[in-house]
N, C-alpha and C. Protein backbone atom coordinates (compact mmCIF):
# COMPACT_ATOMS: atom_id res chain seq x y z
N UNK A 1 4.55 -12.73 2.97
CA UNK A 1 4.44 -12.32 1.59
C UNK A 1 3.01 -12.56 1.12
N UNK A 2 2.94 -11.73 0.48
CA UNK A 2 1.09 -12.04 -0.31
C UNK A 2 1.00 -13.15 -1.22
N UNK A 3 0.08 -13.46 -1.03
CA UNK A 3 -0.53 -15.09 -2.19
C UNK A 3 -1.44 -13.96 -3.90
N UNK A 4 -1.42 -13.02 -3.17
CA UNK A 4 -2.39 -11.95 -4.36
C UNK A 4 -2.36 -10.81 -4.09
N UNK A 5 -1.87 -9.79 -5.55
CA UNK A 5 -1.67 -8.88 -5.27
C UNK A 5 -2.46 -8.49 -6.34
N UNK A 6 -3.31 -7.52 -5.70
CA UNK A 6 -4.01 -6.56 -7.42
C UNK A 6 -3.39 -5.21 -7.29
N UNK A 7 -3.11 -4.62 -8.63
CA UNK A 7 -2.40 -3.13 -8.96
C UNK A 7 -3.34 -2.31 -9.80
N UNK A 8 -3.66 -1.11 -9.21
CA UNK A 8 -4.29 -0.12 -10.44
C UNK A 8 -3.10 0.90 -10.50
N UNK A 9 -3.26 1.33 -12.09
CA UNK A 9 -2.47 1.69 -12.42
C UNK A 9 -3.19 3.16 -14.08
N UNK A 10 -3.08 3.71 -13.58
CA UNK A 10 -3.69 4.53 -14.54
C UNK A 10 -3.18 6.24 -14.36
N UNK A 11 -3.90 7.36 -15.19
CA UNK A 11 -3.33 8.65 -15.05
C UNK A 11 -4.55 9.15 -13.72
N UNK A 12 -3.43 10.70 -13.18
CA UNK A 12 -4.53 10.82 -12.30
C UNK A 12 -6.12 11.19 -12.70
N UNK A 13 -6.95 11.09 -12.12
CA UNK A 13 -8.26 11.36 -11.98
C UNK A 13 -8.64 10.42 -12.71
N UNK A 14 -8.69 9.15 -12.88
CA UNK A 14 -8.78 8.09 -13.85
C UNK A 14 -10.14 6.91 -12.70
N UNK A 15 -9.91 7.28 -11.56
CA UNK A 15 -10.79 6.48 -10.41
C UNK A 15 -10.28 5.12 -10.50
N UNK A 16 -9.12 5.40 -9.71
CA UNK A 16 -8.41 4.01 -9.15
C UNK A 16 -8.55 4.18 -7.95
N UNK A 17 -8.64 5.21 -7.56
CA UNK A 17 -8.81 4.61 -6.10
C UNK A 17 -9.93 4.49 -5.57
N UNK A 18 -11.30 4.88 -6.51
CA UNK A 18 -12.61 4.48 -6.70
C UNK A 18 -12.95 3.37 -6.59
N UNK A 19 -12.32 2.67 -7.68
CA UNK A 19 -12.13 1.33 -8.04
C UNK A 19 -11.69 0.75 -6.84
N UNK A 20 -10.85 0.68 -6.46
CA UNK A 20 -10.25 -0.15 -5.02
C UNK A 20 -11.15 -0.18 -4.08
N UNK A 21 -11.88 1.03 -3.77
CA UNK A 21 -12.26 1.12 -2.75
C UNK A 21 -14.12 0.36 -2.53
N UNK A 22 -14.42 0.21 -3.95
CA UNK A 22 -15.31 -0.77 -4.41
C UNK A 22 -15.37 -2.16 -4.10
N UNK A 23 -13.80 -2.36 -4.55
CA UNK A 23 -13.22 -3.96 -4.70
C UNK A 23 -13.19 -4.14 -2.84
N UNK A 24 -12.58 -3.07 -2.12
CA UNK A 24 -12.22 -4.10 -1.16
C UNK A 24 -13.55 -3.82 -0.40
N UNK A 25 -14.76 -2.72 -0.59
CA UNK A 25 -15.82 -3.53 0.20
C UNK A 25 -16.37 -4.81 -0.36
N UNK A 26 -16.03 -4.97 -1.39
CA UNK A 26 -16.43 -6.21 -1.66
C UNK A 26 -15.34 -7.98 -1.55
N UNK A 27 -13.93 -7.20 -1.63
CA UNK A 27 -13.75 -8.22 -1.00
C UNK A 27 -12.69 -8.38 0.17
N UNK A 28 -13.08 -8.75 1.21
CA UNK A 28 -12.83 -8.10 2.52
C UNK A 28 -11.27 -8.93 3.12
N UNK A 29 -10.61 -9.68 2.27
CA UNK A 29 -9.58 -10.98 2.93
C UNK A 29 -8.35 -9.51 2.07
N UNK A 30 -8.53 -8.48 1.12
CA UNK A 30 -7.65 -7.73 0.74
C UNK A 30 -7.30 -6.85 1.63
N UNK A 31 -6.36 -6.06 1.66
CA UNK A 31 -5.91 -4.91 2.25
C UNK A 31 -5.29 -4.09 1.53
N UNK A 32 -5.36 -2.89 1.37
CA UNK A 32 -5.11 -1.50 0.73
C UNK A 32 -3.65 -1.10 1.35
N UNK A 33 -2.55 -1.22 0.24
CA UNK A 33 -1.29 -0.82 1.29
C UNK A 33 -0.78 0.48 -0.45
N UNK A 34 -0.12 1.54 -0.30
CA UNK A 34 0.82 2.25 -1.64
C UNK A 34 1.77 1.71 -1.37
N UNK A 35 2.01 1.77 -2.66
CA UNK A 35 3.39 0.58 -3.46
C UNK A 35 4.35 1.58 -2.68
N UNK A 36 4.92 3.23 -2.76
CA UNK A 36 5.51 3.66 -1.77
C UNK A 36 5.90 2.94 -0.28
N UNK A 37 4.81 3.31 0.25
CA UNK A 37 4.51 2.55 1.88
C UNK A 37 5.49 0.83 1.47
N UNK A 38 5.09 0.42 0.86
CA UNK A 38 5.25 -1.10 0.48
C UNK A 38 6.46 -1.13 0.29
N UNK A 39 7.39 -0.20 -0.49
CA UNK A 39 9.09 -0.38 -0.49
C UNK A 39 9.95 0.31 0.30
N UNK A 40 9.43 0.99 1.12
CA UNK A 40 9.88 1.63 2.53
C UNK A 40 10.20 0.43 3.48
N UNK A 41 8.55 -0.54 3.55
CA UNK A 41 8.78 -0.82 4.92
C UNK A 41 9.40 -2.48 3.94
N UNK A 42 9.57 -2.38 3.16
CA UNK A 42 10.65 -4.30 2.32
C UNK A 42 11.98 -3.49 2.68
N UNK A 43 12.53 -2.40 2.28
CA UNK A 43 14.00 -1.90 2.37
C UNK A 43 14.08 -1.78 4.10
N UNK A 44 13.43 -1.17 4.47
CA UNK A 44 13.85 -1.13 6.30
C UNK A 44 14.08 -3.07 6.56
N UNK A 45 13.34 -3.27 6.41
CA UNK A 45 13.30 -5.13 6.66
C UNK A 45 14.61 -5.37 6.28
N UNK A 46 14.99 -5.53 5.26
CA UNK A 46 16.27 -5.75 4.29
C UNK A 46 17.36 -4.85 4.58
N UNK A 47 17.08 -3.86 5.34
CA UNK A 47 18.62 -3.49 6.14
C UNK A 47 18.55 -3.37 7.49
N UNK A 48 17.58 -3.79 8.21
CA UNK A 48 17.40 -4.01 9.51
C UNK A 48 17.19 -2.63 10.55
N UNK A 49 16.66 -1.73 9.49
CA UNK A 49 16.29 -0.61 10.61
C UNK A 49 14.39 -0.33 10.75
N UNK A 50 14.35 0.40 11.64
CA UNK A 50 13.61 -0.22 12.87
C UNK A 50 12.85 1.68 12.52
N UNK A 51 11.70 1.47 12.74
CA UNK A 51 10.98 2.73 12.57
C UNK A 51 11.17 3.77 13.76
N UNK A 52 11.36 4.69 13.93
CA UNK A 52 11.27 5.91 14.74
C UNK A 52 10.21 6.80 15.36
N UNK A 53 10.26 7.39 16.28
CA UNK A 53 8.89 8.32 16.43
C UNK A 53 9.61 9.40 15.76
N UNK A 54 8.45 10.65 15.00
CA UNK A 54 9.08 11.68 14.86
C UNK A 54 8.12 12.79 15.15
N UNK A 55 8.74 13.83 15.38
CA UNK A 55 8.23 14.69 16.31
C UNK A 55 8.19 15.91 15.27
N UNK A 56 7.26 16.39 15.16
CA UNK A 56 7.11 17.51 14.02
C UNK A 56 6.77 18.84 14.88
N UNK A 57 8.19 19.93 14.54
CA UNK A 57 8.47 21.22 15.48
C UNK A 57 7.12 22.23 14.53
């Protein structure tokens, strides 16, 4: 679990992800994950399934 979490949060074209991408060259112990991505892979954990390859026809 994280000790620190920072959130931007704004409308689009607002430069949040400007912003982030500022912050984490500057500070380098962060990592860049979407809150999406982030409750995908807590719910797979929490019901015990296991990622897949998928093959796109």
């Amino acid at each position: 679990m994280a000790d620190k979490i920072i959130i931007f949060s704004g409308k689009q074209y607002a430069g949040k992800d400007t912003a982030a991408k500022i912050m984490l060259d500057k500070m380098t112990d962060y990592r860049r994950c979407a809150m999406g991505d982030i409750i995908k892979l807590e719910y797979g954990k929490s019901h015990n399934l296991r990622r897949t390859k998928r093959f796109d026809l």
